[in-house]
Protein backbone atom coordinates (compact mmCIF):
# COMPACT_ATOMS: atom_id res chain seq x y z
CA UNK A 1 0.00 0.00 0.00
CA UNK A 2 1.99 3.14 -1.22
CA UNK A 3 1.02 6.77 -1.75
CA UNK A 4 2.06 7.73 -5.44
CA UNK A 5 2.87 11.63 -5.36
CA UNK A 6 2.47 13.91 -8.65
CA UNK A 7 4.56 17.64 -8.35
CA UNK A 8 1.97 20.44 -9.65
CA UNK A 9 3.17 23.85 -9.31
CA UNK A 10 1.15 27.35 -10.31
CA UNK A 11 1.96 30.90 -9.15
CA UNK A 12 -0.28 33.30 -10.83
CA UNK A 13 0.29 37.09 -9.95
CA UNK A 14 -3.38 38.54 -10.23
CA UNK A 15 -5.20 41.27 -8.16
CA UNK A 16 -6.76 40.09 -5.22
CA UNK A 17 -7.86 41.65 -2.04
CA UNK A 18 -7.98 39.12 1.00
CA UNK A 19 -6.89 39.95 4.51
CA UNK A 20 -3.25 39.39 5.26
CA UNK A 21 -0.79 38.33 7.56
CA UNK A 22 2.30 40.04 7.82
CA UNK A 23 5.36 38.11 7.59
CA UNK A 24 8.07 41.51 8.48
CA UNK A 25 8.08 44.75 10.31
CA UNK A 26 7.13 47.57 8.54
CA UNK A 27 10.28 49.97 7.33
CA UNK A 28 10.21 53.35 5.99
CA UNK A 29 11.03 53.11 2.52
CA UNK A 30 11.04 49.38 2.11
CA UNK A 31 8.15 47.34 0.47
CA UNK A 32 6.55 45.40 2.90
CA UNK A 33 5.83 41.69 1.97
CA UNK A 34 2.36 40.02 3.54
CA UNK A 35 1.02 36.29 3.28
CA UNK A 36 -2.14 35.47 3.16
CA UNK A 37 -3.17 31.36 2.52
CA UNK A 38 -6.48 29.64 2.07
CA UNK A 39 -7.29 25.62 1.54
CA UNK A 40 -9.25 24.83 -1.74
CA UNK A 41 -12.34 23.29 -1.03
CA UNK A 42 -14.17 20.69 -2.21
CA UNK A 43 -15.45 20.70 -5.60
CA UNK A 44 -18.96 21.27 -6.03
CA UNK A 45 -19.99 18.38 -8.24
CA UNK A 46 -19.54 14.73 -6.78
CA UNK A 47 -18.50 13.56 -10.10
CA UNK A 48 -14.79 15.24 -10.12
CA UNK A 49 -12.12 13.20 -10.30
CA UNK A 50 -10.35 14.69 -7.22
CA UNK A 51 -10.97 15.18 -3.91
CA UNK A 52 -9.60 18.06 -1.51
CA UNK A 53 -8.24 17.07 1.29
CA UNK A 54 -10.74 18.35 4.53
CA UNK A 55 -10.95 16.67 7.71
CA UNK A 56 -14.32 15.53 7.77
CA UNK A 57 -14.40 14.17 4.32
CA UNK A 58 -12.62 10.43 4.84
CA UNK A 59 -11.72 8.37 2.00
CA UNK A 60 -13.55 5.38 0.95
CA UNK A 61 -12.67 2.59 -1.54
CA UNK A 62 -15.38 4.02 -3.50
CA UNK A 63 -13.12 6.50 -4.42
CA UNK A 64 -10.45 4.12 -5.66
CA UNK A 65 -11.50 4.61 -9.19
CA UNK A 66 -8.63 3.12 -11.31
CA UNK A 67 -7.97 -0.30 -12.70
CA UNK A 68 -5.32 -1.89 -10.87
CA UNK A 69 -2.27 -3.66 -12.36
CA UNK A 70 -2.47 -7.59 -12.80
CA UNK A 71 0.78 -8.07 -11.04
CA UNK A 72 3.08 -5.98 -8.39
CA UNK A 73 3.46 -6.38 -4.79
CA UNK A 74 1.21 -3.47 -3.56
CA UNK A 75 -2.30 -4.32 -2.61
CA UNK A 76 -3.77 -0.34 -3.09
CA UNK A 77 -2.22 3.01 -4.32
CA UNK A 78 -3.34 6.21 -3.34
CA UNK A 79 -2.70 9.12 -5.65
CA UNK A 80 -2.43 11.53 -3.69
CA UNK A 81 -0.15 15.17 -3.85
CA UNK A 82 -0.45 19.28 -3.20
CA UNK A 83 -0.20 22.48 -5.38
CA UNK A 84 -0.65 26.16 -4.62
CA UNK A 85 -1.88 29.08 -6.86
CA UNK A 86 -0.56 32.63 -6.14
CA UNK A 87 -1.97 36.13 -6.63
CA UNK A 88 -0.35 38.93 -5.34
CA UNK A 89 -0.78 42.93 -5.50
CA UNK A 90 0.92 46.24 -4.38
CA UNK A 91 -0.90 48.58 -2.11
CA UNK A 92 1.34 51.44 -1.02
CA UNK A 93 4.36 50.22 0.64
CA UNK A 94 2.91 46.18 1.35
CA UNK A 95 2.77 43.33 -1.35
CA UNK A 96 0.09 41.18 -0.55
CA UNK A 97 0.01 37.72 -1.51
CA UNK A 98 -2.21 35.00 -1.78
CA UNK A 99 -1.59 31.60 -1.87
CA UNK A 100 -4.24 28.79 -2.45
CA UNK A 101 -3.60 25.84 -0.80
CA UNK A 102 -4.35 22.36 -2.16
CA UNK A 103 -4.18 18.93 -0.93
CA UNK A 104 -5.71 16.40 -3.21
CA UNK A 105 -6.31 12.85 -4.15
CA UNK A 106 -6.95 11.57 -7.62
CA UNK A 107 -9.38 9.00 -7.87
CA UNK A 108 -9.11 7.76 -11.67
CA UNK A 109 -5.09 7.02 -10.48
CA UNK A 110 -6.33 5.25 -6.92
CA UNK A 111 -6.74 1.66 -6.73
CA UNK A 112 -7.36 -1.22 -4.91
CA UNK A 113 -6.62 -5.12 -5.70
CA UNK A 114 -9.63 -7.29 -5.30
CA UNK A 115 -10.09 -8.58 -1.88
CA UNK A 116 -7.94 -5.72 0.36
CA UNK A 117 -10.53 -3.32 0.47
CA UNK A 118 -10.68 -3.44 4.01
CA UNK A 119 -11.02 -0.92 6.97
CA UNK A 120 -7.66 -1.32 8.16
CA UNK A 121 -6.37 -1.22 4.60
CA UNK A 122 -8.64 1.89 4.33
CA UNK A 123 -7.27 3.58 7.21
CA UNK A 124 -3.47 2.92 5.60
CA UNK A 125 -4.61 5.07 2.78
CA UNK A 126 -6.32 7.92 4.90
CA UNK A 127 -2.75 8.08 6.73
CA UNK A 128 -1.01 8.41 3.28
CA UNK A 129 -3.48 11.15 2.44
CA UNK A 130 -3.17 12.80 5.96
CA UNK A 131 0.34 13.05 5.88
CA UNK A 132 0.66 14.69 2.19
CA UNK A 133 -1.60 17.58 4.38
CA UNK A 134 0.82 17.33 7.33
CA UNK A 135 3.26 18.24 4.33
CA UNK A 136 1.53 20.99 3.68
CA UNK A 137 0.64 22.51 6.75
CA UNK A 138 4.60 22.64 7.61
CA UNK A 139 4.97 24.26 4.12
CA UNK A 140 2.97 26.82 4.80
CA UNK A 141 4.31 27.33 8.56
CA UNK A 142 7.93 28.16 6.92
CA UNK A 143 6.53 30.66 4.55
CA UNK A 144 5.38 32.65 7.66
CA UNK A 145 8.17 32.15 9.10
CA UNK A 146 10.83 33.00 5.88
CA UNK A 147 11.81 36.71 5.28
CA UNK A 148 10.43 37.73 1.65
CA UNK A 149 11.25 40.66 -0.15
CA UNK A 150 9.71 42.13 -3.36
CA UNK A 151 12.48 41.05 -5.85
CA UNK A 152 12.71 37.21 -5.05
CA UNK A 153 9.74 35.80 -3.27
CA UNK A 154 8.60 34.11 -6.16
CA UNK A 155 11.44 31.99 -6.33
CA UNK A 156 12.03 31.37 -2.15
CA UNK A 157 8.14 29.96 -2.74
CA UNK A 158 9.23 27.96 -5.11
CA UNK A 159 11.97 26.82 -3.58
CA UNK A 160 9.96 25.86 0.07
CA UNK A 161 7.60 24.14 -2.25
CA UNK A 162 10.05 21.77 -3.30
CA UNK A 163 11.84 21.36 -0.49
CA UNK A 164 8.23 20.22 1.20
CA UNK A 165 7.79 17.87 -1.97
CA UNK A 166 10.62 16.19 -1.13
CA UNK A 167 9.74 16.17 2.80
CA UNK A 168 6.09 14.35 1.43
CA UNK A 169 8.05 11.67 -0.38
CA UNK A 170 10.30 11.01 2.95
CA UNK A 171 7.42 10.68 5.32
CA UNK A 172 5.20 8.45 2.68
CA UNK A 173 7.85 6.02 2.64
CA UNK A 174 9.07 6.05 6.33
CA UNK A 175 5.17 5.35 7.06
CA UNK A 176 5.29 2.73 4.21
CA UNK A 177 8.62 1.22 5.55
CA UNK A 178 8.15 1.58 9.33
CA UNK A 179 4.51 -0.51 8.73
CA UNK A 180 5.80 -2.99 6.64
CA UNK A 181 3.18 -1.38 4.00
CA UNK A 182 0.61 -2.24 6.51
CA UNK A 183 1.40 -5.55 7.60
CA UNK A 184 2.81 -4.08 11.30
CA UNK A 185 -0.77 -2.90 13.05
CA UNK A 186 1.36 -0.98 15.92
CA UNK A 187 3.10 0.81 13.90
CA UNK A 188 0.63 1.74 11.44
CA UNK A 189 -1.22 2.77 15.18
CA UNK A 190 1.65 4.94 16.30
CA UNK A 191 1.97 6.49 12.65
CA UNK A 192 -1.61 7.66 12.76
CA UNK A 193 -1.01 9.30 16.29
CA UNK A 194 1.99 10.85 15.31
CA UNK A 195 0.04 12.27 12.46
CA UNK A 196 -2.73 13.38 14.36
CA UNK A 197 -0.98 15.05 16.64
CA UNK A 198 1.28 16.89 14.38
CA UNK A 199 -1.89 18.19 12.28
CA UNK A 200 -3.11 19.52 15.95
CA UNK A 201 -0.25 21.40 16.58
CA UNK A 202 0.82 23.86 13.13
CA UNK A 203 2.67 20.63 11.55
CA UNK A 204 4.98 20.28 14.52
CA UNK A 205 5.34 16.17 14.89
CA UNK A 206 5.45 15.13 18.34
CA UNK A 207 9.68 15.14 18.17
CA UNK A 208 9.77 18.31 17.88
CA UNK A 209 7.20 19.01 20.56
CA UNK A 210 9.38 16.67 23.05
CA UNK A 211 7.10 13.79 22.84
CA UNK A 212 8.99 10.99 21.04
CA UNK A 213 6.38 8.28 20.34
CA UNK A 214 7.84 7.48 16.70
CA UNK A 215 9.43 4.23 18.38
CA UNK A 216 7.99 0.64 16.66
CA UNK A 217 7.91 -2.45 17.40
CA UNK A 218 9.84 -4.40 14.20
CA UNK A 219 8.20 -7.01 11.95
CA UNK A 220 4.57 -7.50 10.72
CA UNK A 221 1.70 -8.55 12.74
């Protein structure tokens, strides 16, 4: 059971006119630069392809719309992955922007081998989708916490974006390695506590809060 990421990048500098959070002090004579972020929500039709991530919208194997291969090891994928879209604008001395969040799962490149759709096996791939928004949640806590100025913050965006790409792919296969895919129930258990916890708490994962529960038992179960 593996979580298949796809990189999807837009920054599109348009008007906008949202509130805004200011990421550093106001100078005289310097542009100020301001964030602003929002989560995409879910489409409005129930026959889209993809889902946006929210928390009270859980997947089911209904979902896992694709045709899975007749041989391979894995028993489900879940397509799963994150974007953003910019807009930004100059009023006086501040640059607003706005970024739109979004967290998604692709149904049409989901699957699911006959005979493992089951709750646990569900709950696998609702950890696999949680942590691509854990991902992003920490993404978006650097941004507020990165200096930006007018000149480069396109490309320090684009360069937090990837770095939290790469972060997705290293926590979708520690979770895939530390549970043995699955197989190791307590792990898979600890996994979705760590998560849970760190999507409580701005992205912070219990480590780096002081609680260290990232400790497994080895083997399947």
């Amino acid at each position: 059971m593996v979580s298949v990421p796809a990189i999807l990048f837009f920054l599109l500098l348009l008007p906008t006119a949202k509130g805004i959070h200011s990421n550093q002090p106001t100078a005289a004579g310097h542009t100020v630069v301001s964030l602003d972020f929002h989560f995409q929500e879910q489409p409005s039709s129930t026959d889209s392809d993809t889902i946006y991530y929210a928390s009270y919208r859980k997947l089911s194997w209904s979902d896992f719309a694709g045709t899975p291969p007749s041989s391979g090891p894995s028993a489900a994928v879940s397509y799963t992955s994150f974007s953003y879209e910019g807009s930004s604008r100059v009023y006086k001395d501040t640059l607003h922007i706005s970024l739109l969040l979004q967290v998604f799962f692709i149904k049409s490149a989901s699957w699911v081998k006959p005979g493992n759709n089951t709750t646990y096996g569900l709950a696998h791939e609702q950890i696999h989708f949680d942590i691509t928004r854990l991902v992003v949640e920490r993404f978006k806590q650097r941004l507020k916490q990165t200096a930006l100025n007018r000149d480069d913050y396109d490309s320090v965006i684009q360069f937090q974006y990837l770095e939290a790409f790469r972060e997705m792919n290293r926590l979708q296969y520690a979770f895939d390695r530390d549970t043995h895919s699955g197989m190791n129930a307590a792990a898979q258990a600890s996994w979705h506590d760590k998560v849970t916890i760190a999507l409580k708490n701005n992205g912070n994962l219990p480590e780096e809060l002081g609680n260290d529960i990232n400790t497994f038992p080895s083997g399947p179960r």
